[in-house]
Each structure stands twice: as structure tokens, then as C-alpha cells.
Protein backbone atom coordinates (compact mmCIF):
# COMPACT_ATOMS: atom_id res chain seq x y z
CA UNK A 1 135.46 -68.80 173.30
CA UNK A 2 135.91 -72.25 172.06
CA UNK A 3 139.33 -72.83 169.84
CA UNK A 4 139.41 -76.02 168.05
CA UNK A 5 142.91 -77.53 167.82
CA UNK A 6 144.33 -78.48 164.86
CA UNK A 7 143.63 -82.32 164.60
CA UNK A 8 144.91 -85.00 162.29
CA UNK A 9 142.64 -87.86 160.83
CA UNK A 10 143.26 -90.86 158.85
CA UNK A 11 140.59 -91.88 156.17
CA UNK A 12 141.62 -94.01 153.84
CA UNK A 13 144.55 -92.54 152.19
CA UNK A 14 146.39 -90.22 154.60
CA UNK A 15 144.76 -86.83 154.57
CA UNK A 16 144.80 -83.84 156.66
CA UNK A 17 141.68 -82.02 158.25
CA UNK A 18 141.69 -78.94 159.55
CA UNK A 19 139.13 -76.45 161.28
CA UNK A 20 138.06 -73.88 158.83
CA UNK A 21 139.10 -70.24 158.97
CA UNK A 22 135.46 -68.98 160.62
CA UNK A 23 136.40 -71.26 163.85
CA UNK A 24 139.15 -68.86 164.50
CA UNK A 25 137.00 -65.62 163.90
CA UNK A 26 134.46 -67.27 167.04
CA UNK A 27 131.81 -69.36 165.23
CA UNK A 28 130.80 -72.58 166.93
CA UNK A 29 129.23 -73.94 164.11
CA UNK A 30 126.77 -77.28 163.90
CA UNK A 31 127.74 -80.63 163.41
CA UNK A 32 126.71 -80.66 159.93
CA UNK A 33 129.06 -77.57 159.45
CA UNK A 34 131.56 -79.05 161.13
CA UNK A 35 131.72 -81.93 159.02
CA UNK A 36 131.43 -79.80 155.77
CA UNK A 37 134.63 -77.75 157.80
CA UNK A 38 136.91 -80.87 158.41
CA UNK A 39 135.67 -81.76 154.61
CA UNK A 40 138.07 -78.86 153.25
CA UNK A 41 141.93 -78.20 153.96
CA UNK A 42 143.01 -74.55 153.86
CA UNK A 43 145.93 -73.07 151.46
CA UNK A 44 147.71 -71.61 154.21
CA UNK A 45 146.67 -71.35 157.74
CA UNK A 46 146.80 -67.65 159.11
CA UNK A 47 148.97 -66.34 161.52
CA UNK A 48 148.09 -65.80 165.16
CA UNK A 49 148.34 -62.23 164.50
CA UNK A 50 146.05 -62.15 161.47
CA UNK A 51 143.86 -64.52 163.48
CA UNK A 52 143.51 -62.38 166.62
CA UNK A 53 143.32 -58.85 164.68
CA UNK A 54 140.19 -60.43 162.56
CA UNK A 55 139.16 -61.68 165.83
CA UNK A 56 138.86 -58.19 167.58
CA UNK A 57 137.29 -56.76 163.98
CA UNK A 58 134.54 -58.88 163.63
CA UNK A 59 133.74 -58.72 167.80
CA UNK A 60 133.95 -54.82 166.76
CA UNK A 61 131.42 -55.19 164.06
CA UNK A 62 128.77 -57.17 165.82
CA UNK A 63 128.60 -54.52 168.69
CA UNK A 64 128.46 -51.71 166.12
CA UNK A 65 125.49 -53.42 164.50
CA UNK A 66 123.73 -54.03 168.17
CA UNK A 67 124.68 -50.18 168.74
CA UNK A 68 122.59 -49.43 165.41
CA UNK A 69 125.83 -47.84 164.00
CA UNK A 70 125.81 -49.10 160.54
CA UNK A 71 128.74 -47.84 158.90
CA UNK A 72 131.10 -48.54 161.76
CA UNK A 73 130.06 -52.22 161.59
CA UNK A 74 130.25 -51.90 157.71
CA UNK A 75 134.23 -51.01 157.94
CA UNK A 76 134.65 -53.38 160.95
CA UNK A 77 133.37 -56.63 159.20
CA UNK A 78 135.36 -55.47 155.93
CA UNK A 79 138.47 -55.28 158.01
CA UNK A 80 137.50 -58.97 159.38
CA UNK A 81 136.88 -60.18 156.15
CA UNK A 82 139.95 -58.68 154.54
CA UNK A 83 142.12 -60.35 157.46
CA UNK A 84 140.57 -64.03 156.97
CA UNK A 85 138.04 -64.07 154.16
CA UNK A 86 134.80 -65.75 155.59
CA UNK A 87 130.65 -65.78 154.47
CA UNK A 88 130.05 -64.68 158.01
CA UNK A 89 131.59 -61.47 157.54
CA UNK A 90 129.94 -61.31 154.14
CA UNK A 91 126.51 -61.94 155.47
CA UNK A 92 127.34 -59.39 158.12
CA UNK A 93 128.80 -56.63 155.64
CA UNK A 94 126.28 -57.00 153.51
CA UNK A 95 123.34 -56.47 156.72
CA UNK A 96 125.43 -53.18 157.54
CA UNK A 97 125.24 -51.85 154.03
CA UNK A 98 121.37 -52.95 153.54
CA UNK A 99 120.53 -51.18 157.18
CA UNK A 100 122.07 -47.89 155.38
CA UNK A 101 120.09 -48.19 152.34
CA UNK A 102 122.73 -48.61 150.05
CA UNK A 103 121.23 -50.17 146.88
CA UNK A 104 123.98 -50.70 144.76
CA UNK A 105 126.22 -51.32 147.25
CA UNK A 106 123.83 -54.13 149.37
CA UNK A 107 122.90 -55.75 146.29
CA UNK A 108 126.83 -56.57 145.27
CA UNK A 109 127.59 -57.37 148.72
CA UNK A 110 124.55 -60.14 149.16
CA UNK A 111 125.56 -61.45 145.52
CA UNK A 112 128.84 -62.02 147.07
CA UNK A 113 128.11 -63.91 150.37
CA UNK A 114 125.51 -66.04 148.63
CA UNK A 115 128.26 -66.56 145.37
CA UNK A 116 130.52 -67.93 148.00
CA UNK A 117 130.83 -71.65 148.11
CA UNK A 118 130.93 -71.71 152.01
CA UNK A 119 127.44 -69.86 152.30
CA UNK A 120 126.16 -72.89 153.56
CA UNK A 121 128.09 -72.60 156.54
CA UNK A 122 126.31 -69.01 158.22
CA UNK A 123 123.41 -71.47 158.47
CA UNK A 124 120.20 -72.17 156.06
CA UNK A 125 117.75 -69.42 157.49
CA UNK A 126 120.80 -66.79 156.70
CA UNK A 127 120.94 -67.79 152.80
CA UNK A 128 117.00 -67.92 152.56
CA UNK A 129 116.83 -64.42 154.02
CA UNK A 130 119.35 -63.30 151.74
CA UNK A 131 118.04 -64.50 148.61
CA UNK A 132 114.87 -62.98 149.80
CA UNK A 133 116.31 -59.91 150.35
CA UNK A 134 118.24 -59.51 147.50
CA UNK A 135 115.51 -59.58 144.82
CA UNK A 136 113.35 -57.26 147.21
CA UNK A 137 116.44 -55.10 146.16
CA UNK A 138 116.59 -55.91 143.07
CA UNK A 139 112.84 -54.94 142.48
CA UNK A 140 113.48 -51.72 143.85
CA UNK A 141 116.67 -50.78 140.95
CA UNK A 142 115.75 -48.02 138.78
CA UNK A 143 115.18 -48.22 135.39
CA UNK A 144 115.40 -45.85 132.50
CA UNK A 145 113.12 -43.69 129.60
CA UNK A 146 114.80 -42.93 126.63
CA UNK A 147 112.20 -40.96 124.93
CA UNK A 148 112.64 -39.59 121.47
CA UNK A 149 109.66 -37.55 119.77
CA UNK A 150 109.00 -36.97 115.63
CA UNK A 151 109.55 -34.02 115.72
CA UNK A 152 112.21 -33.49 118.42
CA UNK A 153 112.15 -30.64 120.71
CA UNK A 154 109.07 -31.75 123.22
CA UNK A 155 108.42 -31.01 126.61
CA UNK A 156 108.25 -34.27 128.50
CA UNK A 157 106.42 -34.59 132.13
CA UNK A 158 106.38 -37.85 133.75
CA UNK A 159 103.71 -38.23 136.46
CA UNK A 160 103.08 -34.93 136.72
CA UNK A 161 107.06 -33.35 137.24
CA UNK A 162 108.83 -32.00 134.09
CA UNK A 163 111.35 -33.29 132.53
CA UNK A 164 114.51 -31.19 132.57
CA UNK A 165 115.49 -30.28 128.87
CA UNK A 166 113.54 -31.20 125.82
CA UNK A 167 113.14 -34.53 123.58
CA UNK A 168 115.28 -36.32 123.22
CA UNK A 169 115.45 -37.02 126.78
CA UNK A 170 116.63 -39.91 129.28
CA UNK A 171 114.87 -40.28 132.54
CA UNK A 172 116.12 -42.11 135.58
CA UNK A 173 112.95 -44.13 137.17
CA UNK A 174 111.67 -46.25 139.76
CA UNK A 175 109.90 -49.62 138.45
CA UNK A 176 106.79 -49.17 137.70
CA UNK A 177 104.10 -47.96 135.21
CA UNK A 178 104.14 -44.09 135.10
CA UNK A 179 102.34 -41.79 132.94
CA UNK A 180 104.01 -39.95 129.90
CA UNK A 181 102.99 -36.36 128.87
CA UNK A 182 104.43 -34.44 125.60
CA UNK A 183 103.75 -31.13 124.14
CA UNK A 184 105.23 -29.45 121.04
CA UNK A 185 103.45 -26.15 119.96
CA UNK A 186 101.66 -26.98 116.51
CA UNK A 187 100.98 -30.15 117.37
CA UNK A 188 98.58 -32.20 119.22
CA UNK A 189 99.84 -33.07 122.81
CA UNK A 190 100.38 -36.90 123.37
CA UNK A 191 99.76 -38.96 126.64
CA UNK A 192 100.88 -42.48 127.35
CA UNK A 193 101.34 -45.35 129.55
CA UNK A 194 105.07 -46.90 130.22
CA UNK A 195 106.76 -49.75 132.40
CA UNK A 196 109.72 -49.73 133.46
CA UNK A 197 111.40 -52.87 134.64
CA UNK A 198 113.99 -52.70 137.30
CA UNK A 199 117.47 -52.01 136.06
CA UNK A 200 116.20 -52.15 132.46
CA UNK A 201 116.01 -48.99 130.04
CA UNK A 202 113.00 -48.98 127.93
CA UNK A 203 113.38 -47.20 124.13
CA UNK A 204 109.94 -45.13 123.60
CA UNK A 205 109.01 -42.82 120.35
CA UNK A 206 106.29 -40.77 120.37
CA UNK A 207 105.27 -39.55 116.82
CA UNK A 208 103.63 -36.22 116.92
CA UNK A 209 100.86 -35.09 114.61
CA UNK A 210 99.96 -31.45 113.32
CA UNK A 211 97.03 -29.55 115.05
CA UNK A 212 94.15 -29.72 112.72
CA UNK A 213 93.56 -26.33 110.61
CA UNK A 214 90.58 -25.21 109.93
CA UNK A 215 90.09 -25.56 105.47
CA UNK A 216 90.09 -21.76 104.22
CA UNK A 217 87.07 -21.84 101.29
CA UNK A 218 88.11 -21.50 98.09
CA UNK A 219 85.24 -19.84 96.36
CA UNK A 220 84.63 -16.44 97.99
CA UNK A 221 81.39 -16.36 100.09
CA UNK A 222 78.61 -14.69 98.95
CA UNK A 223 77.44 -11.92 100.36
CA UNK A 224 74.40 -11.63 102.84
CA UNK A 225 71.65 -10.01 100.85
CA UNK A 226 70.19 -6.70 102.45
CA UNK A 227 67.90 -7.27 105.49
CA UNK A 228 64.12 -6.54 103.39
CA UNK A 229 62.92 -2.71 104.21
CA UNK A 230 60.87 -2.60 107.24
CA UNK A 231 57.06 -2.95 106.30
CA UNK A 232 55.15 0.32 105.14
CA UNK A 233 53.02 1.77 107.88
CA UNK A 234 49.83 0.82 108.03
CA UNK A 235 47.74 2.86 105.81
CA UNK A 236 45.20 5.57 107.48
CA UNK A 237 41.50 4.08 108.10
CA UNK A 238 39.15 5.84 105.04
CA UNK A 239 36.06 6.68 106.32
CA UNK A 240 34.37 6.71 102.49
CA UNK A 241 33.07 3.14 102.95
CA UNK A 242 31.43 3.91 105.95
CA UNK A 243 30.01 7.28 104.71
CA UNK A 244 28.99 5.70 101.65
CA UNK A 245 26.78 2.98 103.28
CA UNK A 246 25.76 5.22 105.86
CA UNK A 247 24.27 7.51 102.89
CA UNK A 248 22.84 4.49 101.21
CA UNK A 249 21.24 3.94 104.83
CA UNK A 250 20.06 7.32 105.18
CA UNK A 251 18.56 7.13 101.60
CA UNK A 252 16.88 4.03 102.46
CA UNK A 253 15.28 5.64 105.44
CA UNK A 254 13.96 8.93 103.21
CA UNK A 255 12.31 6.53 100.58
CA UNK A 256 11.11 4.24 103.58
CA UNK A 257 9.19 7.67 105.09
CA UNK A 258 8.36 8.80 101.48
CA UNK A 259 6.41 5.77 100.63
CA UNK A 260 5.23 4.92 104.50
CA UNK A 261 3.69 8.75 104.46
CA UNK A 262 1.77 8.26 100.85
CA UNK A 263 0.89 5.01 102.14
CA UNK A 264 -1.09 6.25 105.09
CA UNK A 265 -2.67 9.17 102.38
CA UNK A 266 -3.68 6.47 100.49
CA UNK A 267 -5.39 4.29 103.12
CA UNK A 268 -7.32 7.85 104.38
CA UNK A 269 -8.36 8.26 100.52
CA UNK A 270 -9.30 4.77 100.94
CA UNK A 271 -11.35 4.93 103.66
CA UNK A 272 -13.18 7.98 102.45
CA UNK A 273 -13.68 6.17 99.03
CA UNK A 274 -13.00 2.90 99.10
CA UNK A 275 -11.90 1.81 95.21
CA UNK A 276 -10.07 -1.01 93.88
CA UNK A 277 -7.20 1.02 92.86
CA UNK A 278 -6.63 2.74 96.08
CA UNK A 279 -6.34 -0.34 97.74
CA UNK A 280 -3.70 -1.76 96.03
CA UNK A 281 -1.85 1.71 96.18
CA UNK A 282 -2.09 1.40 100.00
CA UNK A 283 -0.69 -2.11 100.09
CA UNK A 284 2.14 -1.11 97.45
CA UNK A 285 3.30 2.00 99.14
CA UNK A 286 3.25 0.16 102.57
CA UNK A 287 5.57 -2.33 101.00
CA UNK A 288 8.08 0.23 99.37
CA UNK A 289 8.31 1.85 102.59
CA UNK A 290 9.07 -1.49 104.79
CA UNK A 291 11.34 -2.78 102.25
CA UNK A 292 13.24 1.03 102.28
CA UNK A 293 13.52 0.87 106.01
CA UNK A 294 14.78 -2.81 106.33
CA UNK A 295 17.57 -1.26 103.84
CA UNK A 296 18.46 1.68 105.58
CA UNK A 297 18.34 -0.37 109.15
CA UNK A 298 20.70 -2.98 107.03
CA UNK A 299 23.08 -0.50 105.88
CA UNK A 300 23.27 1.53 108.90
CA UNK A 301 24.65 -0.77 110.92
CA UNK A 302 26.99 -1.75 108.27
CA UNK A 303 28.23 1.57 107.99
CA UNK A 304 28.19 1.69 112.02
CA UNK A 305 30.58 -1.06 111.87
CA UNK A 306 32.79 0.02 109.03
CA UNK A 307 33.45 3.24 110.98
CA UNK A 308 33.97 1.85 114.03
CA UNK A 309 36.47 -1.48 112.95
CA UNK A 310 40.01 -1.29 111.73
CA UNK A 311 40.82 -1.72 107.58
CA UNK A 312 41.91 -4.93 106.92
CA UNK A 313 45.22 -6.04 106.10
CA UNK A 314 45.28 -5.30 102.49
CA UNK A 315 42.97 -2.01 102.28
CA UNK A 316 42.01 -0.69 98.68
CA UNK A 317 44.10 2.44 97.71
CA UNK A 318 42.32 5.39 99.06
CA UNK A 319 42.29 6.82 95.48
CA UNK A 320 40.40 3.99 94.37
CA UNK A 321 37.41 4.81 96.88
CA UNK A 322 38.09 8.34 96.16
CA UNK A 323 36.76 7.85 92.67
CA UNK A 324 33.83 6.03 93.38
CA UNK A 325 30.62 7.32 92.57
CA UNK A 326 26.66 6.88 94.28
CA UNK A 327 23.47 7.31 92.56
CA UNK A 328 20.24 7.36 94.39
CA UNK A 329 16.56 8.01 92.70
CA UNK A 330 13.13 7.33 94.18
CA UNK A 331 10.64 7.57 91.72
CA UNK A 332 6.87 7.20 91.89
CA UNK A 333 4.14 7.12 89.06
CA UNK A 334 0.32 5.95 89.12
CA UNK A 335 0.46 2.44 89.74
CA UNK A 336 4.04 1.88 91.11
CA UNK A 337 6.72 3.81 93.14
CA UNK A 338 10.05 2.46 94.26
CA UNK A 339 13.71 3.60 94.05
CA UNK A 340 16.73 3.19 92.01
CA UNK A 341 20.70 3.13 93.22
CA UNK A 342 23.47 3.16 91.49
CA UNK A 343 27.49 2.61 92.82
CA UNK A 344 30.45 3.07 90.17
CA UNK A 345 34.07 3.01 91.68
């Protein structure tokens, strides 16, 4: 291991350069850092004792780092650094802590090596790192919810986990956008959307509205009316129309054989004695008794039909038919003959 001797220099007015403290501790540094060394002159040199004791720490540390044990290299730069302050066992200490995931504790210790005039001296690929390390740290510092809800006494979740205790509540959390559930009985639950910034505590209020009531009516509903009576059954089918046309048929077919038998008297008479008068009987008589038997043929199958269909919808009262009343007269004189029917209901 190199050791620089302590060297004397005249520029200008007389002044004295000496090698910087990290020389002792093993550090060959570059020509620009040695200039920037011989540039500064110590308060007070440190003893060989001090020198060789921060010597053996720091050789310590750098083998506990290799080993991958972290927090024996931690305490060993510490104990270099307390010895002989120097960035080198800064940058170091500050490595040892990071490798152990100590947030807090790595952040402090980069802001101190890079807050250290001499940082330029560990070389400039050391400082960029550590800047860049530091605010990967720094992104990663927790912030805080305070969350207060109108009214108070919530339940909170926050993506998903519940909140220990009700609102108000204060919630440790990593940077980030995370999603905000609240719930108060009576009232309509509430979801929402907050950042948090690293190392920042954000003030949120949730105001919490009612659950909507259904209106009671203030007029007193009517009541339903009744359901309407199931309809009457459907009356029994009266046979009285159908008897009644059938007689009219029947009728029809007497007066039809009445007249058809004096017709064919009359035509014999006729032929015996062929008059004028008997003649015309004939042809009247044959008449009657056609137009008697296209009647009763008519009716009959009215009446066939009557007995044989269903009433309509809206029959007439039984009563009614029951009241009704058929007249039927065939008459015959000297010149004329025929028949006379009468219905009354």
C-alpha cells in the first residue's frame, strides 16, 4: 500500500500541502484528486494510531461487503469513518445500509456522503450512482391518509384490506394511487381514488349522504274494489222455439195435404165435368197446397236447427217464451181456401 509522505511546496506565498486524510485509509486516488487533495490543509493530522486502527476498519469493511455480510461492513466502515472522517467510508456505509434495505437509514446516510464537500473525491461514477439511488429511495418513502368522514364513525378499506378502527383514521402508505372504500350504516357507501406522494400526508374528507327512503303517502290508499261476481251460468237451452216452429212446420204440412188432396178431387170432378169453375178450384187448391208445403219444409228445418244449435249469448228469459201464444186456422169456402196463423208472446 502506497503512503504518501508529507511534502512541503512553495506557491507563491509560503503554504503548506498535505495528503488528505483518505490517503492514509488506502485510496490511491487520480491525479485530478490528488490535486484537489494537496488543494486543502488538514486541522490536525491524525495519529499513527488513529491512522492504522481506521486502516484495519475500513480493510474490515470492504471484505464484509465482498462476504455479502452487510451489517458487519455497516459497523466496520462507521468505525473507519468515526476514526478519520472520509466520503469513502460514507459512500461505503451508506452501500451496507442500502444492501439491508434500510430506508430511512440509507436515505440519511447517501444525503450525507453526497452533502460532503469531498464527494468529489470517491470518483464521478460513485456520486452519479448515488444521486440515482437516492431518489429511487426516496420514491419508495411512504406517505400518509388522514381520512375524516361527515359523519364520523366509518369503516375505511383501502385496496381491499380494512382499516383498523373507524373514521377518523390515519393510514401509513406506499406511493401510489390506491382505492378508498367507506361504509356507515344509513348511509350510502362512498368509493374514491387517492395519491399519495412519497413522504407526504394527504388530508381527505369524505362527506356521507343518507340512504334514500322511500316517501310514505299521505292520503290513505283507497281500497281495491271487490273482484266483480263470477258470471251467471249459462242459462238452460229452451226447446219452445224449436217446438214452436216445428208446429208451425207441421201445420204447414197438414194444410199443404188438405189443399193438395181437394186439389186432386177437384181435377177428377174436372175431368168428369169439365166447368169453368172447377178449373180454377183445381189450380187454386194446387197452389194452397205447394205454398203450405214450401212453409212447413221452411220451418222444419228451422226448427231442426233451433233444436239442434246452442242459445245465443243473450237468450230471452224462458218466461218470456213461456207466455207466448200460436194460432193456426185453415179455412176453405167456395171460391177460396187458405190458412191463417197467429203468434203472440
Amino acid at each position: 500500500m502506497r503512503k504518501k509522505s508529507l511534502t512541503s511546496t512553495l506557491i507563491g506565498p509560503a503554504t503548506l500541502i498535505a495528503t488528505s486524510s483518505f490517503v492514509l485509509l488506502g485510496y490511491t486516488p487520480s491525479a485530478h484528486a490528488q490535486d484537489a487533495a494537496e488543494a486543502a490543509k488538514p486541522a490536525k493530522k491524525p495519529d499513527a494510531k488513529t491512522t492504522k486502527a481506521a486502516r484495519e476498519a475500513y480493510g474490515a469493511g470492504q471484505k464484509a461487503f465482498e462476504a455479502g455480510d452487510f451489517p458487519t461492513a455497516h459497523t466496520k466502515f462507521k468505525e473507519a469513518n468515526d476514526l478519520i472522517p472520509a466520503p469513502h467510508a460514507e459512500y461505503w456505509l451508506a452501500l451496507s445500509l442500502d444492501r439491508q434495505d434500510k430506508l430511512d437509514e440509507s436515505i440519511a446516510a447517501y444525503e450525507a456522503f453526497l452533502a460532503n464537500p469531498d464527494a468529489a473525491k470517491v470518483g464521478a461514477e460513485q456520486v452519479a450512482s448515488a444521486q440515482t439511488r437516492l431518489a429511487e429511495l426516496k420514491g419508495k418513502v411512504p406517505g400518509k391518509l388522514s381520512l375524516v368522514t361527515t359523519p364520523p364513525g366509518a369503516l375505511v378499506t383501502i385496496d381491499g384490506a380494512p382499516v383498523e378502527g373507524v373514521a377518523p383514521v390515519t393510514s401509513e402508505l406506499a406511493p401510489g394511487m390506491h382505492k378508498v372504500s367507506v361504509t356507515l350504516e344509513g348511509y350510502e357507501p362512498q368509493e374514491l381514488q387517492v395519491e399519495v406522494k412519497p413522504g407526504e400526508t394527504v388530508d381527505q374528507g369524505v362527506q356521507l349522504l343518507p340512504v334514500q327512503q322511500p316517501v310514505a303517502a299521505v292520503a290513505a290508499v283507497a281500497a281495491a274494489p271487490p273482484p266483480p261476481p263470477p258470471p251467471p251460468p249459462p242459462p238452460e237451452r229452451s226447446a219452445v222455439p224449436a217446438i214452436v216452429t216445428l208446429s208451425l212446420a207441421g201445420a204447414g204440412l197438414v194444410t199443404g195435404t188438405i189443399f193438395g188432396v181437394k186439389a186432386l178431387q177437384e181435377k177428377q170432378d174436372f175431368e168428369d165435368m169439365p166447368t169453368t169453375d172447377r178449373a180454377d178450384d183445381v189450380e187454386r187448391y194446387a197452389l194452397i197446397a205447394d205454398m203450405s208445403f214450401g212453409i212447413a219444409i221452411t220451418l222444419g228445418v228451422t226448427g231442426i236447427v233451433l233444436l239442434t244449435s246452442d242459445p245465443p249469448a243473450e237468450a230471452p228469459a224462458a218466461a218470456t217464451l213461456d207466455k207466448s201464444r200460436f194460432t193456426f186456422a185453415p179455412y176453405v169456402g167456395k171460391k177460396s181456401g187458405g190458412a191463417s196463423a197467429s203468434y203472440a208472446f
